[in-house]
C-alpha atoms as a PDB file:
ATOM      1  CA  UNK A   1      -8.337  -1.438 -19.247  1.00  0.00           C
ATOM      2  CA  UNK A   2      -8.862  -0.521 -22.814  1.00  0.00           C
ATOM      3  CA  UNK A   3     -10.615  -2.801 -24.766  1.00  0.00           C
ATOM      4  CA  UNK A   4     -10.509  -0.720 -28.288  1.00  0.00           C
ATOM      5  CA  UNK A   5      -8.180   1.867 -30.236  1.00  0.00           C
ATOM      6  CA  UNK A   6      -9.983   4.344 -31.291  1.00  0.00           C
ATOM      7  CA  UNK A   7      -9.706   5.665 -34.701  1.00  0.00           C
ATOM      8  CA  UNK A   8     -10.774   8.806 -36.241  1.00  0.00           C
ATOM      9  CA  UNK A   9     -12.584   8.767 -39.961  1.00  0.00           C
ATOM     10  CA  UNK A  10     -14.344  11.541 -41.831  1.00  0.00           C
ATOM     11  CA  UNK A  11     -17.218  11.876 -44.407  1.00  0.00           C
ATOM     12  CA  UNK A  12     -18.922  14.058 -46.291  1.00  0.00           C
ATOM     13  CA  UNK A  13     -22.261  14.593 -47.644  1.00  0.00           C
ATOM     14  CA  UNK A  14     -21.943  16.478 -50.818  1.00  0.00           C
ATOM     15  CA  UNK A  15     -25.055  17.053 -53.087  1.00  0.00           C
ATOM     16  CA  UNK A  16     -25.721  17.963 -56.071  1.00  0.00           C
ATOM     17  CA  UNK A  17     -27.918  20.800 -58.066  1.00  0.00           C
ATOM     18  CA  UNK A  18     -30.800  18.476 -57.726  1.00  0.00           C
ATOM     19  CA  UNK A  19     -30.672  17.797 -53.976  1.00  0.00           C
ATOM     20  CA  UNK A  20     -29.039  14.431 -54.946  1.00  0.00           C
ATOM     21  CA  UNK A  21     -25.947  13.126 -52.193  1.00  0.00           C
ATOM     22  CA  UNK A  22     -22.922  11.209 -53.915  1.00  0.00           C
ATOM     23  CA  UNK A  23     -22.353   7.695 -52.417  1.00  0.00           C
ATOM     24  CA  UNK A  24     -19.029   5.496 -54.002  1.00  0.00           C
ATOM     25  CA  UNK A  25     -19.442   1.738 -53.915  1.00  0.00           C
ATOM     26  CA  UNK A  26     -16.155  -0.271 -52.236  1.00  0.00           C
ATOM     27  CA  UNK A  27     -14.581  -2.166 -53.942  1.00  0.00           C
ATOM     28  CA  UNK A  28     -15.290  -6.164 -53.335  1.00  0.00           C
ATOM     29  CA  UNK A  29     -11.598  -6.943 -52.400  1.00  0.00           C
ATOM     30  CA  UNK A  30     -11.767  -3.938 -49.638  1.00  0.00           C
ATOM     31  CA  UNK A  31     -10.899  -5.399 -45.881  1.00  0.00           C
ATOM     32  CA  UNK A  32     -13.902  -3.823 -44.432  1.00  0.00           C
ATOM     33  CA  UNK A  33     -17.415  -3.567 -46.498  1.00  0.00           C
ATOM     34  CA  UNK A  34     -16.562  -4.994 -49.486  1.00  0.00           C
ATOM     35  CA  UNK A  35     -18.878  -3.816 -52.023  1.00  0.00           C
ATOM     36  CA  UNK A  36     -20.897  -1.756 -49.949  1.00  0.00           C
ATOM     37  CA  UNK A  37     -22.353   1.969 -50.762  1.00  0.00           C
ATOM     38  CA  UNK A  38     -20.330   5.032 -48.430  1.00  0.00           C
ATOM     39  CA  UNK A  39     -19.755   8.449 -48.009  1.00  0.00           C
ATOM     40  CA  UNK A  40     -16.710   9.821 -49.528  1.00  0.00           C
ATOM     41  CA  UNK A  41     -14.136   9.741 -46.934  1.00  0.00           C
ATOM     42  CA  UNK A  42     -11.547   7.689 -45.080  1.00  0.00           C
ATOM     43  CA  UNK A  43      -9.322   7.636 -42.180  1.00  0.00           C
ATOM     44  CA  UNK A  44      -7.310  10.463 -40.933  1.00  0.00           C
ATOM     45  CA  UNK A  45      -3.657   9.768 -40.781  1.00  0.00           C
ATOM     46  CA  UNK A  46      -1.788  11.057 -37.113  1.00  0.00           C
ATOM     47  CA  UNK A  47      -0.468  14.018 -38.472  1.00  0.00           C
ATOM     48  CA  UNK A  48      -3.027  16.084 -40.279  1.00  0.00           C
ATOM     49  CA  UNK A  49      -6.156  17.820 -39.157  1.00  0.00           C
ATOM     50  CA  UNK A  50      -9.362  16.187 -39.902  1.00  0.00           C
ATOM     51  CA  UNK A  51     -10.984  18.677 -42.405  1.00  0.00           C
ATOM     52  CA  UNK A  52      -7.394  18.082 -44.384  1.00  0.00           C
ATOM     53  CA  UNK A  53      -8.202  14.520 -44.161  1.00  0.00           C
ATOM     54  CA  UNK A  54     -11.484  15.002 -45.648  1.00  0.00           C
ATOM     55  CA  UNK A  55     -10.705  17.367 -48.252  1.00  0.00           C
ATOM     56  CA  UNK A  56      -7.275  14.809 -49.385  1.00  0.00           C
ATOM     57  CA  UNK A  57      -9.011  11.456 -48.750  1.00  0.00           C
ATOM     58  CA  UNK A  58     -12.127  12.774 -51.364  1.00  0.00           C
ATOM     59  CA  UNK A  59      -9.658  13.743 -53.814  1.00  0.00           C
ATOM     60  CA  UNK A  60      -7.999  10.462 -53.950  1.00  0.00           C
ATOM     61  CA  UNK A  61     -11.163   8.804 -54.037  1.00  0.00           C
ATOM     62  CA  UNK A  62     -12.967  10.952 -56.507  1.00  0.00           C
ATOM     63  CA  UNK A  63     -10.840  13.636 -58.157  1.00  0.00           C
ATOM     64  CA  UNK A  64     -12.908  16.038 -57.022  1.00  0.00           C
ATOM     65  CA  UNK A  65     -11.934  18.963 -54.608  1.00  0.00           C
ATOM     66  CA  UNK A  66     -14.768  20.257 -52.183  1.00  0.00           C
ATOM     67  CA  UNK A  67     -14.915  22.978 -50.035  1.00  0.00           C
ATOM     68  CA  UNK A  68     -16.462  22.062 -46.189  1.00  0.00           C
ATOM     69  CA  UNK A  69     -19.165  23.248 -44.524  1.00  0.00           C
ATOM     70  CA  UNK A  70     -20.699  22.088 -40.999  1.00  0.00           C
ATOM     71  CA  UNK A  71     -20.795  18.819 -39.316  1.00  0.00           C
ATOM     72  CA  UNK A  72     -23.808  16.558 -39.601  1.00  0.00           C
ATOM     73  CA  UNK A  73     -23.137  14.277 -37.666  1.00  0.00           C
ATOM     74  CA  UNK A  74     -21.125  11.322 -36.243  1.00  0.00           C
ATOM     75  CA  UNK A  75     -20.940   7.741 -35.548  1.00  0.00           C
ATOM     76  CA  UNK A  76     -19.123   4.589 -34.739  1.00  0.00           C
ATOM     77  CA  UNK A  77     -17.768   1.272 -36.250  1.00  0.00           C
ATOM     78  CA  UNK A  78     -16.471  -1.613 -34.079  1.00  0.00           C
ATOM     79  CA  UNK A  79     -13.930  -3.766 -36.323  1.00  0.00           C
ATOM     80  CA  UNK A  80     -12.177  -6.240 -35.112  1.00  0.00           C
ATOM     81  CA  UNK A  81      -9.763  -4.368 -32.590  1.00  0.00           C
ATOM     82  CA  UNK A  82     -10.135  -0.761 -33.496  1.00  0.00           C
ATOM     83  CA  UNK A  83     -12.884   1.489 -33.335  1.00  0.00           C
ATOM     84  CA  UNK A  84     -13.955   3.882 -35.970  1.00  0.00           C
ATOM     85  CA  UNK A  85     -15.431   7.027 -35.126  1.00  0.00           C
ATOM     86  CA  UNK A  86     -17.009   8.665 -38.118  1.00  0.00           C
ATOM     87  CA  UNK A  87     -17.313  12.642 -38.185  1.00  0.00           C
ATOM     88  CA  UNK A  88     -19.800  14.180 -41.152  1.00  0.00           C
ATOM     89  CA  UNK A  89     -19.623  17.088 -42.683  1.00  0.00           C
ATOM     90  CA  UNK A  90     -21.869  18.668 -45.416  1.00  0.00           C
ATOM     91  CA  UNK A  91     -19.822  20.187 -48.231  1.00  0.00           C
ATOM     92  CA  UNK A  92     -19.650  21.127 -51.743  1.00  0.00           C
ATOM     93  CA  UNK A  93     -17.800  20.214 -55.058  1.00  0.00           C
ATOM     94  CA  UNK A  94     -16.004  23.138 -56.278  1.00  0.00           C
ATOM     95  CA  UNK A  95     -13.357  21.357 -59.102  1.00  0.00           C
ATOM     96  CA  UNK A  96     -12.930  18.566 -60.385  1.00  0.00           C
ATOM     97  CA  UNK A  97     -14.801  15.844 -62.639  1.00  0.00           C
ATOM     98  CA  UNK A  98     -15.601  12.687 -60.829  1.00  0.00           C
ATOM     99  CA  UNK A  99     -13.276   9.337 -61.230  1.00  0.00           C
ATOM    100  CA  UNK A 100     -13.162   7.024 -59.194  1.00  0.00           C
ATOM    101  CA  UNK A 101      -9.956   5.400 -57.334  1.00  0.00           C
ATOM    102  CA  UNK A 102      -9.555   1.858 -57.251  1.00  0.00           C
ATOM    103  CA  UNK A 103     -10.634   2.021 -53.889  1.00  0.00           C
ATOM    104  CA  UNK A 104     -14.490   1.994 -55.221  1.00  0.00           C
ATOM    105  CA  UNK A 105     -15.945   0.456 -58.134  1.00  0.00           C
ATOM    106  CA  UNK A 106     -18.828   2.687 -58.794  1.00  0.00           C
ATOM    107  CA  UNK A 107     -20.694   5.492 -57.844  1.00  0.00           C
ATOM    108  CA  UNK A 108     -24.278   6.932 -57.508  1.00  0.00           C
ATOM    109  CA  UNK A 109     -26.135  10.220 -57.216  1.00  0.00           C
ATOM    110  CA  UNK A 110     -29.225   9.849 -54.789  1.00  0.00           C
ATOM    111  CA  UNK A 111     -31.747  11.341 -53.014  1.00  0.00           C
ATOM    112  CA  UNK A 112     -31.240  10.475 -48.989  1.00  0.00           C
ATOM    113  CA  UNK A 113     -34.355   8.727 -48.683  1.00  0.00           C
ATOM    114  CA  UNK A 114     -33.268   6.314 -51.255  1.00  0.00           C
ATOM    115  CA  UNK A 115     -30.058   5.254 -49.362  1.00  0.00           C
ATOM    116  CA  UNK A 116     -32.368   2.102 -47.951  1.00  0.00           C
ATOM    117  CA  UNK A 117     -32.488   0.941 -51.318  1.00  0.00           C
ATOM    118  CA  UNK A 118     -28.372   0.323 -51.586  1.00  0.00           C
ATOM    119  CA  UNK A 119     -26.824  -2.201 -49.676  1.00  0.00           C
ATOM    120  CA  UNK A 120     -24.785   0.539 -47.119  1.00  0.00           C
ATOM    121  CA  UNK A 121     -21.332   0.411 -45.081  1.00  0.00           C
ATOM    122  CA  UNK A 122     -22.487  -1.061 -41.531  1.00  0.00           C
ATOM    123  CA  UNK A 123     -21.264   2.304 -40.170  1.00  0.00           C
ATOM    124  CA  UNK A 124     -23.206   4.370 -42.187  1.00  0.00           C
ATOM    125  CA  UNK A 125     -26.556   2.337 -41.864  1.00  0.00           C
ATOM    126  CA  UNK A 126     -26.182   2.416 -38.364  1.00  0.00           C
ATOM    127  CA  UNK A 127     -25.632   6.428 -38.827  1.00  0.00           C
ATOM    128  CA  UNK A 128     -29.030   6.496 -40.944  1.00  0.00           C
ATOM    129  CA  UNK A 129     -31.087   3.851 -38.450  1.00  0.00           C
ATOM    130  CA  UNK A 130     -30.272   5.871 -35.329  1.00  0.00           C
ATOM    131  CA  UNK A 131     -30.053   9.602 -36.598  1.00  0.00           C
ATOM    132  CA  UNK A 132     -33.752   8.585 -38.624  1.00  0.00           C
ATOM    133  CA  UNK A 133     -31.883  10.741 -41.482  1.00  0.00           C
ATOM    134  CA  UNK A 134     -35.092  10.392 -43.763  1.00  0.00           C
ATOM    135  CA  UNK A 135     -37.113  12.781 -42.541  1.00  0.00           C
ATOM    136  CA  UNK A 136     -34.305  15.436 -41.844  1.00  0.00           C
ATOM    137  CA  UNK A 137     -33.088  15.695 -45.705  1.00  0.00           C
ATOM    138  CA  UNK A 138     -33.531  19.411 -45.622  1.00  0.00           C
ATOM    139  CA  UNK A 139     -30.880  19.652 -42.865  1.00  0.00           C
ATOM    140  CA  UNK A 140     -28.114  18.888 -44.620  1.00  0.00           C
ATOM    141  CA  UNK A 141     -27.005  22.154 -45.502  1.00  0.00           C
ATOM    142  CA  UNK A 142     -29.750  24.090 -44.207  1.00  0.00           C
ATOM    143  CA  UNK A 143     -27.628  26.501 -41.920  1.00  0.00           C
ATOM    144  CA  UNK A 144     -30.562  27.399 -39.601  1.00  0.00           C
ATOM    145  CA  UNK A 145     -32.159  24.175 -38.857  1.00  0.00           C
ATOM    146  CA  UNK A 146     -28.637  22.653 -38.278  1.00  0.00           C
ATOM    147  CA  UNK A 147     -28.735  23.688 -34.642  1.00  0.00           C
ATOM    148  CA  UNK A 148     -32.591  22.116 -34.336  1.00  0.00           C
ATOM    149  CA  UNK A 149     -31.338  18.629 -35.409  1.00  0.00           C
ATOM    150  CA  UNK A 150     -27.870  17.979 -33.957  1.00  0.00           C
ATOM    151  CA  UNK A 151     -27.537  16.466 -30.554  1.00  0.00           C
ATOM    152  CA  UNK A 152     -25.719  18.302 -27.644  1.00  0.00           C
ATOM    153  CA  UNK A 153     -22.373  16.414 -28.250  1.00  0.00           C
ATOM    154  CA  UNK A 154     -23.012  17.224 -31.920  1.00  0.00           C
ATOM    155  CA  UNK A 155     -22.947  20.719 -31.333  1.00  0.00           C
ATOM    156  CA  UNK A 156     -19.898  20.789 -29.329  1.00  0.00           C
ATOM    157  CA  UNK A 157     -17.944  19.130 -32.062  1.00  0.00           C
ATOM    158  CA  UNK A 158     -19.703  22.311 -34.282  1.00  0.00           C
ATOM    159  CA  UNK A 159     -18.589  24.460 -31.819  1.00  0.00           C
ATOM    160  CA  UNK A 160     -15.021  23.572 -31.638  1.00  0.00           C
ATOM    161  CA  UNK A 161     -14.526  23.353 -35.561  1.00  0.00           C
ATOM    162  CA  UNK A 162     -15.824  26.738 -35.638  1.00  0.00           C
ATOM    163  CA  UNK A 163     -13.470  28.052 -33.405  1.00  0.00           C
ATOM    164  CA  UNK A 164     -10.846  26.119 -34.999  1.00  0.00           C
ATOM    165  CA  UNK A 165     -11.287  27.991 -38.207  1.00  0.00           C
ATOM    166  CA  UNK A 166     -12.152  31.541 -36.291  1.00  0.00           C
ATOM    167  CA  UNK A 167     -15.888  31.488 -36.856  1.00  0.00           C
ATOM    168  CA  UNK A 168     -17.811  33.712 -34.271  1.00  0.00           C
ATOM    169  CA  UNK A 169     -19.585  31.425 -32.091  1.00  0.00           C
END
């Protein structure tokens, strides 16, 4: 018997030319973390692949298109019936200035270890409490440490995007 639908979501970590990450602030009439600090991201609708997802749902969000890079990470969000699994990627701004959807009512440029210091999305201070993100903020992009840091189920996720988009694993 299945308790939960599972959902699929997608995030990005995008940062900045000083090593700062972009969080947006939901807004306080949102259904889930009202007012709360996030990744740029959102749910990926049934017909579309998730890096699509990603690469629409930040646009909407931020006006700002971005180019993707690897995944981070991942992790999960029990609402009420459904449950959200979260996929992050690291990527990178490449047009666009930043404004803001009503979706989210502000918007911050930080460094990673500051992210205790905002009052975060339950999914994404789970992601931070469990993945001890502090200490690995030179991972984020850092192409040959990624492989050091990411757990085996981590890496298969890696693995399959790669092939996905024809990368030589």
């Amino acid at each position: 018997m299945i308790n939960h639908i599972y959902g699929l979501a997608v995030r990005v970590l995008l940062k900045n030319s000083n090593g700062k990450i972009l969080i947006l602030k939901r807004s306080t009439d949102s259904k889930t973390n009202p007012g709360k600090w996030e990744l740029p991201g959102g749910k990926v609708n049934p017909d579309e692949s998730f890096d699509h997802a990603l690469i629409r749902e930040v646009y909407e969000e931020s006006n700002l298109k971005i180019e993707l890079n690897h995944v981070v990470g991942a992790c999960e969000q029990n609402l009420h019936i459904i449950r959200a699994v979260h996929i992050i990627m690291s990527g990178k701004i490449v047009e666009g200035k930043l404004s803001l959807s009503p979706e989210h009512e502000g918007y911050a440029w930080v460094f990673i270890e500051t992210l205790p210091d905002y009052e975060l999305a339950d999914w994404l201070e789970d992601y931070v409490n469990q993945r001890n993100i502090f200490n690995k903020k030179s991972n984020i992009e850092d192409n040959e440490n990624i492989e050091n840091t990411l757990t085996p189920w981590i890496k298969s996720i890696k693995n399959t995007v790669d092939k996905m988009s024809g990368k030589k694993i």
